[in-house]
C-alpha atoms as a PDB file:
ATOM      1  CA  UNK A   1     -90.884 -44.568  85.455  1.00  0.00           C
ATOM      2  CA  UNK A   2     -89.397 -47.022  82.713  1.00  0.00           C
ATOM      3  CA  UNK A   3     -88.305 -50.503  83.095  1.00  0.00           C
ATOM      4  CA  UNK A   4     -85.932 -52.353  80.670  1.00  0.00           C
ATOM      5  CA  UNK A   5     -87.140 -56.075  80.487  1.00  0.00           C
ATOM      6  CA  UNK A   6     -84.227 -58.335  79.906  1.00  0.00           C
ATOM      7  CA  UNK A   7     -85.560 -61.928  79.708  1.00  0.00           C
ATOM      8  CA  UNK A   8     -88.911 -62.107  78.318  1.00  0.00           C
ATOM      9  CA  UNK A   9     -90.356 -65.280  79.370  1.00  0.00           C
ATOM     10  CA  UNK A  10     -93.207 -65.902  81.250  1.00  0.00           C
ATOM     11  CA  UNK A  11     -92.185 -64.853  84.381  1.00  0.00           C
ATOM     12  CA  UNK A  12     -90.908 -61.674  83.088  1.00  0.00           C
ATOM     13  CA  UNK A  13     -94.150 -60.777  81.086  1.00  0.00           C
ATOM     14  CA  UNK A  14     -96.324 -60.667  83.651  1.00  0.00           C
ATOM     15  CA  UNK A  15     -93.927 -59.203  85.882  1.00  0.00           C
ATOM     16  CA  UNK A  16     -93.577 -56.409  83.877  1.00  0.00           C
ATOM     17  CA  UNK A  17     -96.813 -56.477  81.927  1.00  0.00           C
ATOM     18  CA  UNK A  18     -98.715 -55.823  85.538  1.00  0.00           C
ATOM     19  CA  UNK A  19     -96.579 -53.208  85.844  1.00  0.00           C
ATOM     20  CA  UNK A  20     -97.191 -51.660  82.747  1.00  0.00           C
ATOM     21  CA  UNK A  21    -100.922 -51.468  83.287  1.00  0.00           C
ATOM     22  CA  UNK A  22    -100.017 -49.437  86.325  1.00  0.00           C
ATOM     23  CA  UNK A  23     -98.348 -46.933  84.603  1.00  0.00           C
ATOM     24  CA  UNK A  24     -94.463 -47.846  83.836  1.00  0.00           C
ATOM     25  CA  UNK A  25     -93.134 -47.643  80.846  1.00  0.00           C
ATOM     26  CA  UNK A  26     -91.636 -50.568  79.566  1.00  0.00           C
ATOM     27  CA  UNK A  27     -88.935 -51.628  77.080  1.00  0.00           C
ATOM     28  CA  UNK A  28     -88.315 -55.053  76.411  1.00  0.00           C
ATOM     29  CA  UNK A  29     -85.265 -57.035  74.953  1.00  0.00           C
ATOM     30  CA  UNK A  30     -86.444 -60.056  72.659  1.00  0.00           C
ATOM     31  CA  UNK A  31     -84.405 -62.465  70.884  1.00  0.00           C
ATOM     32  CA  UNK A  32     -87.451 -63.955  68.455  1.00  0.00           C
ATOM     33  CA  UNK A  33     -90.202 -62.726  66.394  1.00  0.00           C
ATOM     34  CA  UNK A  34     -89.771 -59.062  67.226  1.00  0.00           C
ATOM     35  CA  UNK A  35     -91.700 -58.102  64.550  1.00  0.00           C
ATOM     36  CA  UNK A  36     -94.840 -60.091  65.852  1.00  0.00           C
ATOM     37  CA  UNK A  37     -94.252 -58.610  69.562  1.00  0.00           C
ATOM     38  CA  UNK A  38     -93.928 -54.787  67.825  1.00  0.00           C
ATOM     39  CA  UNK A  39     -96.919 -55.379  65.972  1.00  0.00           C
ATOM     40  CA  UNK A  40     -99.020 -57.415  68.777  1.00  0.00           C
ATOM     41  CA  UNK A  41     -98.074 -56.769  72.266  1.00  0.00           C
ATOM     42  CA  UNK A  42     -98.023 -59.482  74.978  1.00  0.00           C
ATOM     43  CA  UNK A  43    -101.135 -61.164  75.570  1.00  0.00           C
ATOM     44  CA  UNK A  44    -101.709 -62.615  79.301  1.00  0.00           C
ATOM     45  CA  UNK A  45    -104.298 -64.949  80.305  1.00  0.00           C
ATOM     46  CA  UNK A  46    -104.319 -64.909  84.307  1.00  0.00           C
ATOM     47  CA  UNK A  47    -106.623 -65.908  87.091  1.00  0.00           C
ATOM     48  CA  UNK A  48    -106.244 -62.250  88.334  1.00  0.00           C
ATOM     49  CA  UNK A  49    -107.777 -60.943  85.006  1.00  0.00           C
ATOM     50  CA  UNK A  50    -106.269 -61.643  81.429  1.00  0.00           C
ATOM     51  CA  UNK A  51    -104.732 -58.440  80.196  1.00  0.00           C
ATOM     52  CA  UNK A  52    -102.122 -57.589  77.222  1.00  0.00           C
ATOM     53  CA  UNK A  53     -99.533 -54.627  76.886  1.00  0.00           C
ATOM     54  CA  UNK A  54     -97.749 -53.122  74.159  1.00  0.00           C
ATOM     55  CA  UNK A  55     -93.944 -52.776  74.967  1.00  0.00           C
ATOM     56  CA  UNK A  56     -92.753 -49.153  74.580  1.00  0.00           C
ATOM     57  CA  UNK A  57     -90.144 -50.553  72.332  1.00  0.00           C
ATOM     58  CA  UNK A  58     -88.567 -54.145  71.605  1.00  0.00           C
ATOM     59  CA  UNK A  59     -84.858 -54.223  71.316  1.00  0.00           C
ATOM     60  CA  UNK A  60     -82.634 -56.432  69.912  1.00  0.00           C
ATOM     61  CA  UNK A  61     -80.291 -55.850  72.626  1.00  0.00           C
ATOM     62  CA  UNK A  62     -79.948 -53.966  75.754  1.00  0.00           C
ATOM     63  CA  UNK A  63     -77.288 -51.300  73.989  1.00  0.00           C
ATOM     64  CA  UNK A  64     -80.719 -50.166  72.009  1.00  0.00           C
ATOM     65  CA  UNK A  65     -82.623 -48.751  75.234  1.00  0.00           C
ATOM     66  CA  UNK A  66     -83.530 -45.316  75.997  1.00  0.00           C
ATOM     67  CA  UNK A  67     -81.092 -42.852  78.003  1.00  0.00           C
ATOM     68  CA  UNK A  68     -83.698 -42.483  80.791  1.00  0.00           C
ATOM     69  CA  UNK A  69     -83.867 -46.331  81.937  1.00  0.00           C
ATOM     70  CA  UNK A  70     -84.793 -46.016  85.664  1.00  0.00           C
ATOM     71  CA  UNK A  71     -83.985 -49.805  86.689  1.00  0.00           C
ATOM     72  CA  UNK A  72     -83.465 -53.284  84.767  1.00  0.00           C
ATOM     73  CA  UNK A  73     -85.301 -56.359  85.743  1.00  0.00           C
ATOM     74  CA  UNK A  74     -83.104 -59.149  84.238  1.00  0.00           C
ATOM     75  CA  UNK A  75     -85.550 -62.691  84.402  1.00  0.00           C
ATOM     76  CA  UNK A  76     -83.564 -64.973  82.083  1.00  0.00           C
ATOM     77  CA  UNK A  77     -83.060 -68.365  83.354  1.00  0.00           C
ATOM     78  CA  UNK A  78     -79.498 -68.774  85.506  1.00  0.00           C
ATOM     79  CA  UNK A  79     -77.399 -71.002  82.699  1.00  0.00           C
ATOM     80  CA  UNK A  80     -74.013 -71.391  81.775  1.00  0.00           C
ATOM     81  CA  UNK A  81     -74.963 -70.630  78.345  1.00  0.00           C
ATOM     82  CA  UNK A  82     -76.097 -67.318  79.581  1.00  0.00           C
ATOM     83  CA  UNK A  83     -73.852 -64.279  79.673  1.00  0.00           C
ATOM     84  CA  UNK A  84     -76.175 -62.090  81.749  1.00  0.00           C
ATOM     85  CA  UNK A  85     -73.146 -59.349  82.579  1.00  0.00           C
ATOM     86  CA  UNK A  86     -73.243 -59.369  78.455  1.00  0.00           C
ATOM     87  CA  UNK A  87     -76.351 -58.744  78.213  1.00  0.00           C
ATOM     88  CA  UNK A  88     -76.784 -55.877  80.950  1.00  0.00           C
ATOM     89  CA  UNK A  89     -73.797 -54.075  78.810  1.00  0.00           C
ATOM     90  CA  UNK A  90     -74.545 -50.854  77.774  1.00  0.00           C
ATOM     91  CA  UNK A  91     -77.532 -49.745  79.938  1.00  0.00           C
ATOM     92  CA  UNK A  92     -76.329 -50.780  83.237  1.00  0.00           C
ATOM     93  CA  UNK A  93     -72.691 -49.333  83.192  1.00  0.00           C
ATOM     94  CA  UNK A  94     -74.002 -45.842  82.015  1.00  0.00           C
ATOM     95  CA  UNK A  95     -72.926 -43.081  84.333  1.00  0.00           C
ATOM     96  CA  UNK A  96     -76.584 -43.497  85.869  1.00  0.00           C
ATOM     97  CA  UNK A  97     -76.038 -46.749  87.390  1.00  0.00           C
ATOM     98  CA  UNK A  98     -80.010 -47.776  87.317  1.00  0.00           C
ATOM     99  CA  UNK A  99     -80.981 -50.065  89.859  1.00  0.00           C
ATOM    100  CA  UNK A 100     -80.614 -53.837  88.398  1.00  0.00           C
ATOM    101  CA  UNK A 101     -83.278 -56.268  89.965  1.00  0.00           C
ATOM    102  CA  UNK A 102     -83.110 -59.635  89.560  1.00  0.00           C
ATOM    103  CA  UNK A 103     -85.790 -62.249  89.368  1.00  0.00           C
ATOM    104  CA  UNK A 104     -84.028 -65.575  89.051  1.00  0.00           C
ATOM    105  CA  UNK A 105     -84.125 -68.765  91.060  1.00  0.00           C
ATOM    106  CA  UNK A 106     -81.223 -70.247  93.202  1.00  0.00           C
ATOM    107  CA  UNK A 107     -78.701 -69.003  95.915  1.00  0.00           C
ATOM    108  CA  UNK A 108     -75.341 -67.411  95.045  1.00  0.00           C
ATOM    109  CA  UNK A 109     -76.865 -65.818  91.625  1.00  0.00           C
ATOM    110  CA  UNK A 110     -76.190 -62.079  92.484  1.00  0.00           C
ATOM    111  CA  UNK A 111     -72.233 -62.397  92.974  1.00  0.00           C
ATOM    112  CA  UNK A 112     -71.622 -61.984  89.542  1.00  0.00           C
ATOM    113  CA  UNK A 113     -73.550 -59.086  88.645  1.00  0.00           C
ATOM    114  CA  UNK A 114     -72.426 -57.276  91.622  1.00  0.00           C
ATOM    115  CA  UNK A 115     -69.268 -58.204  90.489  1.00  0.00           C
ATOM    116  CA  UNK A 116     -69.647 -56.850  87.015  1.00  0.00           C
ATOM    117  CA  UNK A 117     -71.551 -53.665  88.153  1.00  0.00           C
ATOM    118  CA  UNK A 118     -70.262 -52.620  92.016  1.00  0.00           C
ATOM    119  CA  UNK A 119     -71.571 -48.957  91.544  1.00  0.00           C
ATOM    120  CA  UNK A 120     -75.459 -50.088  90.708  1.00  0.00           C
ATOM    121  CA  UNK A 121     -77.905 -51.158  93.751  1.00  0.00           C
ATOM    122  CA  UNK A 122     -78.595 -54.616  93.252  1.00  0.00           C
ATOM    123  CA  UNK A 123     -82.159 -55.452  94.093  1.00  0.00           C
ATOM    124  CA  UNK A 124     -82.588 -59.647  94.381  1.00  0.00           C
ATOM    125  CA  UNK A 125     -86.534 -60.319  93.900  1.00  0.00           C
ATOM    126  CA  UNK A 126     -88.022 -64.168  94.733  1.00  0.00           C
ATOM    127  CA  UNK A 127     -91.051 -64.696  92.384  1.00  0.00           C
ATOM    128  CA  UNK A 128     -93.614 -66.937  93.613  1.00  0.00           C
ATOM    129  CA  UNK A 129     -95.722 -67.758  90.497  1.00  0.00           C
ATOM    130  CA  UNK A 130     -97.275 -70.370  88.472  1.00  0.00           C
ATOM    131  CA  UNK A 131     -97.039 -69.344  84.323  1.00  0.00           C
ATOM    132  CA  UNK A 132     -96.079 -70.849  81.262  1.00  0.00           C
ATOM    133  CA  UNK A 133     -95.247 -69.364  77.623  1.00  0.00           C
ATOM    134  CA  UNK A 134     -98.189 -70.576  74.954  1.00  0.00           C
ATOM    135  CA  UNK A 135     -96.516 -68.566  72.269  1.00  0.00           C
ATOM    136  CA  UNK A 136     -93.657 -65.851  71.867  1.00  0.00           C
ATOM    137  CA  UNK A 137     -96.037 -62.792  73.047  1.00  0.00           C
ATOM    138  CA  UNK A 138     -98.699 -65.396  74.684  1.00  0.00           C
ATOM    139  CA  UNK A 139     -98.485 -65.911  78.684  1.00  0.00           C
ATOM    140  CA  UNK A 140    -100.629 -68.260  81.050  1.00  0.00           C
ATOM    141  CA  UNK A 141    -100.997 -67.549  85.003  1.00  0.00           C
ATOM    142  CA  UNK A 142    -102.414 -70.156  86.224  1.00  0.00           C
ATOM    143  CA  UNK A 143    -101.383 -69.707  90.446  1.00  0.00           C
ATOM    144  CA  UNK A 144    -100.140 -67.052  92.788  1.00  0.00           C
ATOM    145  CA  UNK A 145     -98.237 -64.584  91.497  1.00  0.00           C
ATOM    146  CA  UNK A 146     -96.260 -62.408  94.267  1.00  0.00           C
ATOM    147  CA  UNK A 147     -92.980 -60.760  94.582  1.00  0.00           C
ATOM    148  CA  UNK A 148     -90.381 -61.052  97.995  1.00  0.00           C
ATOM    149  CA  UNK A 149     -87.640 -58.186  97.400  1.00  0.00           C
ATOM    150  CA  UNK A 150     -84.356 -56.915  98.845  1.00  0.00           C
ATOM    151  CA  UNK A 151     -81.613 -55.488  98.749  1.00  0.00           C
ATOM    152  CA  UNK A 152     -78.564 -57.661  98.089  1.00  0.00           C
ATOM    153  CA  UNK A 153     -76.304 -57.930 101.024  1.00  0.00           C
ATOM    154  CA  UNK A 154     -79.314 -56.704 103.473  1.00  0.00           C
ATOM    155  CA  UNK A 155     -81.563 -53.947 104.467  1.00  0.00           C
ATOM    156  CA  UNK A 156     -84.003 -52.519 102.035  1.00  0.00           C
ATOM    157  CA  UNK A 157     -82.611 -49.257  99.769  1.00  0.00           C
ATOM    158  CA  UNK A 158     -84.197 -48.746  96.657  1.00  0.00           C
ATOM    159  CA  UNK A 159     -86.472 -52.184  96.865  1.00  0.00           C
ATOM    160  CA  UNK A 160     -89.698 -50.048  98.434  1.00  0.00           C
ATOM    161  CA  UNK A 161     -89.587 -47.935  95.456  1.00  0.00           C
ATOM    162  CA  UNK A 162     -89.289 -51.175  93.299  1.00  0.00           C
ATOM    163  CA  UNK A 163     -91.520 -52.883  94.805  1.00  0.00           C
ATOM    164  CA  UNK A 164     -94.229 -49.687  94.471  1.00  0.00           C
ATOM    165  CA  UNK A 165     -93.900 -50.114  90.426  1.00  0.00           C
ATOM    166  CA  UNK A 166     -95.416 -53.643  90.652  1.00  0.00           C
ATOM    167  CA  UNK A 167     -98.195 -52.986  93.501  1.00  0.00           C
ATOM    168  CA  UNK A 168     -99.527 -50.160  90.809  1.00  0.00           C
ATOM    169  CA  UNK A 169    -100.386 -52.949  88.643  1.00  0.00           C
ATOM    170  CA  UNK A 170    -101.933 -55.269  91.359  1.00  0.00           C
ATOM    171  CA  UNK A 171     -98.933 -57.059  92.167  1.00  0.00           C
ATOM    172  CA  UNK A 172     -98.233 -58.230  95.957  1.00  0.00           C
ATOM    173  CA  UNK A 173     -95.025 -57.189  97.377  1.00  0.00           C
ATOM    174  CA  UNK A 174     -93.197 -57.814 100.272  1.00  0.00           C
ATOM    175  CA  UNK A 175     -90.077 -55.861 101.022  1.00  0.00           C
ATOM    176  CA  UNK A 176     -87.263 -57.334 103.783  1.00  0.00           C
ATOM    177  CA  UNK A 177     -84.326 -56.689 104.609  1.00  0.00           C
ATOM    178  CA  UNK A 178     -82.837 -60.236 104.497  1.00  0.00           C
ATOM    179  CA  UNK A 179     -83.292 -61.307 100.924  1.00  0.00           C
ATOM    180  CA  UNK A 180     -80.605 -64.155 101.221  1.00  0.00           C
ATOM    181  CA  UNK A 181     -82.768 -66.093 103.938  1.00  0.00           C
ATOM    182  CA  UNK A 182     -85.952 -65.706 101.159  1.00  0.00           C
ATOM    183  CA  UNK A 183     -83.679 -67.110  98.969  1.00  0.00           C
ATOM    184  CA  UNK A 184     -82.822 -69.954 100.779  1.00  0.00           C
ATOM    185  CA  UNK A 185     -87.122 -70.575 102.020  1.00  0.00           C
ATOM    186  CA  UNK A 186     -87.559 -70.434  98.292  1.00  0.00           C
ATOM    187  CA  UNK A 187     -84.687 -72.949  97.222  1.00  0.00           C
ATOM    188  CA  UNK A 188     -86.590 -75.502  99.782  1.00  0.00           C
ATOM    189  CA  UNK A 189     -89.726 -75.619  96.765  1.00  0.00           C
ATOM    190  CA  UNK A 190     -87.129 -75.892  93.958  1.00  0.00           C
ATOM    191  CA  UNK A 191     -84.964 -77.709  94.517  1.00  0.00           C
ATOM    192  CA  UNK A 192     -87.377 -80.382  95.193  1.00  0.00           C
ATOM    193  CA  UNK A 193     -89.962 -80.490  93.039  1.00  0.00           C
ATOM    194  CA  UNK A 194     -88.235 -78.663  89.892  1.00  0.00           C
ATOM    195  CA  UNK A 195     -85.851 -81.836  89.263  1.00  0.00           C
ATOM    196  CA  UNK A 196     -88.426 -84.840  90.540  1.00  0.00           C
ATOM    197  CA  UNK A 197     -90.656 -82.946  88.102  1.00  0.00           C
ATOM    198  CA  UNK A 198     -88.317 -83.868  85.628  1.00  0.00           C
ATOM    199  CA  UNK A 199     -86.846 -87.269  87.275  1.00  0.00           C
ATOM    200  CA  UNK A 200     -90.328 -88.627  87.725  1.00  0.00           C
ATOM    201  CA  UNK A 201     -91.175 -88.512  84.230  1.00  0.00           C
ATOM    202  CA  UNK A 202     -93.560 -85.194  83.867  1.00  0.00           C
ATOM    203  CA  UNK A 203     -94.983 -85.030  87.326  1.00  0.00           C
ATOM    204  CA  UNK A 204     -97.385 -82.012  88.173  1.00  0.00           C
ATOM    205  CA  UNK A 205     -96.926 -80.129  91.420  1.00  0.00           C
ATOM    206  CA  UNK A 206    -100.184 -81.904  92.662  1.00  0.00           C
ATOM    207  CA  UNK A 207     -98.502 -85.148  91.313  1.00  0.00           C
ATOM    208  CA  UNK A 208     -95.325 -84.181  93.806  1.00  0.00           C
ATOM    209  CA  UNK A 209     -97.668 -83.915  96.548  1.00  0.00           C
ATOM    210  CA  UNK A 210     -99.100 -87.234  96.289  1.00  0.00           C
ATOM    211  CA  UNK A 211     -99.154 -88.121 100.054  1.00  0.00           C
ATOM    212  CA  UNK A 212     -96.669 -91.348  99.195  1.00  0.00           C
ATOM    213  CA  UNK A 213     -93.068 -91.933  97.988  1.00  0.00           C
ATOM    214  CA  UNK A 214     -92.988 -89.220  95.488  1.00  0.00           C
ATOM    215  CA  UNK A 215     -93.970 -86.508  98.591  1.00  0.00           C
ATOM    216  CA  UNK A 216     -91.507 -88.514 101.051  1.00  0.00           C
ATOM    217  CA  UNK A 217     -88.498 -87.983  98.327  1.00  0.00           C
ATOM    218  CA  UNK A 218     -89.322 -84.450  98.245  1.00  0.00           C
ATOM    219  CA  UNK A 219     -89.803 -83.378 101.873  1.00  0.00           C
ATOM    220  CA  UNK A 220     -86.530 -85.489 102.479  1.00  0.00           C
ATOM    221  CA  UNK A 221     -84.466 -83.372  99.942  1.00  0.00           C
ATOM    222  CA  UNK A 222     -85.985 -80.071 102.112  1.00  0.00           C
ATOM    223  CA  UNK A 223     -84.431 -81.604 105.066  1.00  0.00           C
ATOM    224  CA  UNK A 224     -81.140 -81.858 103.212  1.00  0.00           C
ATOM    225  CA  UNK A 225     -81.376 -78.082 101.696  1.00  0.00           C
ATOM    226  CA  UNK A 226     -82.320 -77.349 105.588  1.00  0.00           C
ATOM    227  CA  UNK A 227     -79.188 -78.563 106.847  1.00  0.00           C
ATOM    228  CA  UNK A 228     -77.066 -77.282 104.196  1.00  0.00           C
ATOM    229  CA  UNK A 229     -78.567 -73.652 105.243  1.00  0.00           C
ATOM    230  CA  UNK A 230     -77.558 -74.629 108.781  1.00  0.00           C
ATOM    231  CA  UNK A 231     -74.197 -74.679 107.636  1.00  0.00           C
ATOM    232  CA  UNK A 232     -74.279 -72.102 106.274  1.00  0.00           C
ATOM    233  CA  UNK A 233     -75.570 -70.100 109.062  1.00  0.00           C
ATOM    234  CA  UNK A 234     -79.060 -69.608 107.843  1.00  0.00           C
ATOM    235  CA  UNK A 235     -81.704 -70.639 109.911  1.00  0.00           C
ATOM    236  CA  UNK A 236     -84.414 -72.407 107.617  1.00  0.00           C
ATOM    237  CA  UNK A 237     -86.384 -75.035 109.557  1.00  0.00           C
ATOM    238  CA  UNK A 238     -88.517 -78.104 109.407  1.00  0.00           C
ATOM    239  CA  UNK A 239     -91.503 -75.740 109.553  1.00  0.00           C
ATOM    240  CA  UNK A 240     -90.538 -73.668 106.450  1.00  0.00           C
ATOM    241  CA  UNK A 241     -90.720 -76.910 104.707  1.00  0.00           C
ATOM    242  CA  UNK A 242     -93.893 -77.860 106.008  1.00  0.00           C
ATOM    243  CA  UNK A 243     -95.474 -74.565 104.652  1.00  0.00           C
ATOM    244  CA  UNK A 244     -93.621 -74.567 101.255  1.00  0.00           C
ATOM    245  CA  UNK A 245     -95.633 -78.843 101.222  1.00  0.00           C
ATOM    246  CA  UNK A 246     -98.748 -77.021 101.655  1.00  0.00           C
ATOM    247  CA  UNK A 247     -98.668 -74.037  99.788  1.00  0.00           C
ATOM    248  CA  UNK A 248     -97.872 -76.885  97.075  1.00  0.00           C
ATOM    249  CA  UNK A 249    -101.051 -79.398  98.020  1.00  0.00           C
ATOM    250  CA  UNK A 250    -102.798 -76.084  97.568  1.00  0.00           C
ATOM    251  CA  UNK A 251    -101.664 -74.869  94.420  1.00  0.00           C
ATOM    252  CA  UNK A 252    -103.611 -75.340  90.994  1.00  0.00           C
ATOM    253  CA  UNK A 253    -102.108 -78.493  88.890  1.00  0.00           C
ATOM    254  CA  UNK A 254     -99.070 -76.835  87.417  1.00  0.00           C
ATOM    255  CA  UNK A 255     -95.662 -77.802  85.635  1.00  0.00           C
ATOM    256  CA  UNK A 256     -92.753 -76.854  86.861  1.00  0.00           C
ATOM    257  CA  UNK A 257     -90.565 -73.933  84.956  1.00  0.00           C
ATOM    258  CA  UNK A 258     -88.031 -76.728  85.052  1.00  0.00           C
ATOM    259  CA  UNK A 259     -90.405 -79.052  83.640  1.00  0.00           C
ATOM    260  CA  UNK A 260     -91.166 -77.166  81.240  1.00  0.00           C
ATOM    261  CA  UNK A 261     -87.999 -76.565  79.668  1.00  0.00           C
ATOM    262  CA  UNK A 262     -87.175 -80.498  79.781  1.00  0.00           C
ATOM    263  CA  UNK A 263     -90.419 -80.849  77.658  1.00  0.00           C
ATOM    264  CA  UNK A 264     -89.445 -77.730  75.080  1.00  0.00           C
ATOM    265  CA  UNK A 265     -85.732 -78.972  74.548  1.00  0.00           C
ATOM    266  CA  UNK A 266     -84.004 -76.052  76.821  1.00  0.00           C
ATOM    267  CA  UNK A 267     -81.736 -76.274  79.164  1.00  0.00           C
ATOM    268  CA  UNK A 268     -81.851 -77.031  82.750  1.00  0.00           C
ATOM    269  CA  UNK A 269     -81.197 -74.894  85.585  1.00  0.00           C
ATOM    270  CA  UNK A 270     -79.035 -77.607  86.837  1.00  0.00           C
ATOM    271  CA  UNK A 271     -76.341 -75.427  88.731  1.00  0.00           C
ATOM    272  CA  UNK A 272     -78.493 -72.464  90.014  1.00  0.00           C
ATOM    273  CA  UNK A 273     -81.294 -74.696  91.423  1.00  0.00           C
ATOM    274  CA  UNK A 274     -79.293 -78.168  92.761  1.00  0.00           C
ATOM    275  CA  UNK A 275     -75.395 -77.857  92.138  1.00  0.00           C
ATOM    276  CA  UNK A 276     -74.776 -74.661  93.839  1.00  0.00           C
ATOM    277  CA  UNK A 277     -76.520 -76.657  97.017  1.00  0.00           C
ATOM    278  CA  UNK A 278     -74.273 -79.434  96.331  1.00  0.00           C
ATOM    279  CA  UNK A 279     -71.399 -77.706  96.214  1.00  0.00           C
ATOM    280  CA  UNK A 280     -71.839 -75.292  99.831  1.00  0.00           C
ATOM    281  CA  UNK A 281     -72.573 -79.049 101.096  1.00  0.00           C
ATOM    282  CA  UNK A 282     -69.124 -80.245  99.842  1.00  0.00           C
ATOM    283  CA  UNK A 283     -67.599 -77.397 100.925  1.00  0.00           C
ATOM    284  CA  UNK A 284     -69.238 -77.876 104.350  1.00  0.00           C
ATOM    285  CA  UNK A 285     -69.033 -81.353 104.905  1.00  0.00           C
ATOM    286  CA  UNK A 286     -72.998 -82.069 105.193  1.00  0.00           C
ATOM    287  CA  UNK A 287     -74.231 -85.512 103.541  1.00  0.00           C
ATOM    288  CA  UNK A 288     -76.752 -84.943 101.108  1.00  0.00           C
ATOM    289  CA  UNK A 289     -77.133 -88.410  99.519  1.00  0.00           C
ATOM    290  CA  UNK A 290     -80.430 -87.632  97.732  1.00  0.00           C
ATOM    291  CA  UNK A 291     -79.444 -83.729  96.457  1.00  0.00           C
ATOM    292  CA  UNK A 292     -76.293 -85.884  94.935  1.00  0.00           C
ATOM    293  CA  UNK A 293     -78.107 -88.354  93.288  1.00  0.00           C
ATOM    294  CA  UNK A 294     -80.942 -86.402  92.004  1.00  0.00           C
ATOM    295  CA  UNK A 295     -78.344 -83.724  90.889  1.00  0.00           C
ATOM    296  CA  UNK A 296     -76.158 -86.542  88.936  1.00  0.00           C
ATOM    297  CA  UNK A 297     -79.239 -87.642  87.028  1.00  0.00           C
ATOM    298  CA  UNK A 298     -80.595 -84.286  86.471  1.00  0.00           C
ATOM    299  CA  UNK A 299     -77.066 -83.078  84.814  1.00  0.00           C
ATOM    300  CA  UNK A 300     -77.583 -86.558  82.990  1.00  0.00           C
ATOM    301  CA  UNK A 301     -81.279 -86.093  81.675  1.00  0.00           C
ATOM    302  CA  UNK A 302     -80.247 -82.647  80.671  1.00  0.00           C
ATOM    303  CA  UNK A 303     -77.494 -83.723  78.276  1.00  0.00           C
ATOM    304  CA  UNK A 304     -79.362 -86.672  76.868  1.00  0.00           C
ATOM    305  CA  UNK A 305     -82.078 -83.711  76.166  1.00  0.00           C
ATOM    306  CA  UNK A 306     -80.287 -81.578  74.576  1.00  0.00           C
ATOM    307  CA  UNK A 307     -78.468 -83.792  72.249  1.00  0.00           C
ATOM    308  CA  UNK A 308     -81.762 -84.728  70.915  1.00  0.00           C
ATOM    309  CA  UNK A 309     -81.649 -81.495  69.621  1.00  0.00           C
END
């Protein structure tokens, strides 16, 4: 099997880099230092055993892969600045139609590319990992590290065979048939604690957790993301919160990806993660006093960021 990387970030790398060691072949698009990534591989420090891989090739665009692409994992971040049915341009409209799965945070992110593409399988995948980029080829896992997948608008079709190329390199999978809902269980972690990461001056996820105002601010944003699923006919509940708090109190001290953008200069995930949200709650007519205010200050501190550019 071979797997075209699009979005080679942290999340991507190991991703794909696990899957490598279990036998897929895998191409990789980069934007900087191809040269250095050619020459050295990626290099992955993880709690599940540090390990480095040796892209088949690096490409300087996605029009550059090989004619026997079996599927394309796209893991940029969701931006406006990002033209991600660009980018998938010549590989996925070939008269193939490979399988396009997408690891990417927020709800509402796979209308486009179905959009774009309507003859490939979309395949919407929920990562659940803590990992940071050291340098260009250099990755960090520092916590968890699993995959939820499924088939965009329900039931399963190609995501089992997906799913097998990451559990030959050791990564957990779960396959369901109502990816949306994972969506929406995985939205109740960010959009909490990615922006008070940023709001509350560098916080750490065991810093978000700290049993006082900081928690209380966070678990009452989940109970506005709850009833904006409500809404929406999705049926999150108090108790998914109360997991997603705990799987947090439990998780190694870790910056957010949001985080750690702020502190690099990038841009913010500001629509995919909170304005969607606030939006379907507009649209709806649910009150969500804190997801408004945290979202006006987070499209705030991410201008003032980037101007400091």
């Amino acid at each position: 099997m071979k797997i075209l990387l699009i979005g080679a970030g942290s999340v991507g790398v190991y991703f794909c880099g696990r899957a490598a060691c279990g036998g897929t072949s895998v191409e990789v698009v980069a934007h900087r230092e191809l040269e250095k990534i050619r020459r050295e591989g990626y290099l992955v420090e993880s709690i599940a055993g540090n390990f480095s891989f040796r892209p088949e090739k690096v490409l300087q665009s996605a029009r550059e892969a090989s004619a026997d692409i079996d599927c394309i994992v796209v893991a940029t971040k969701v931006l406006p600045g990002v033209d991600r049915v660009g980018l998938l341009k010549g590989v996925a409209d070939r008269p193939e139609h490979p399988p396009i799965i997408l690891i990417q945070n927020g709800v509402g992110i796979e209308n486009e590319i179905a959009a774009a593409f309507p003859e490939n399988e979309i395949i919407s995948a929920i990562a659940y990992i803590g990992a940071s980029r050291r340098e260009v080829n250099q990755v960090v896992h520092s916590g968890s590290g699993r995959l939820i997948l499924g088939r965009f608008g329900g039931g399963i079709g190609k995501s089992e065979w997906a799913a097998s190329l990451f559990r030959a390199g050791g990564i957990p999978c779960d396959v369901v048939e109502n990816i949306a809902l994972e969506r929406w269980k995985k939205l109740l972690w960010n959009l909490p604690f990615n922006p008070v990461s940023v709001l509350g001056g560098g916080l750490n996820s065991r810093e978000l957790c700290d049993g006082a105002a900081i928690e209380e601010l966070c678990s009452n944003l989940m109970d506005e993301v709850i009833a904006v699923a409500n809404a929406c006919n999705v049926p999150l509940d108090r108790r998914m919160a109360e997991d997603q708090l705990e799987y947090t109190r439990n998780f190694p001290p870790y910056k957010t990806s949001m985080l750690q953008d702020f502190e690099a200069g990038r841009p913010l995930e500001v629509e995919a993660i909170i304005g969607n949200v606030l939006q379907l709650a507009l649209e709806h007519g649910v009150a969500v006093p804190a997801i408004r205010c945290c979202a006006a200050l987070l499209h705030s501190v991410n201008r003032k960021n980037l101007e400091r550019l």
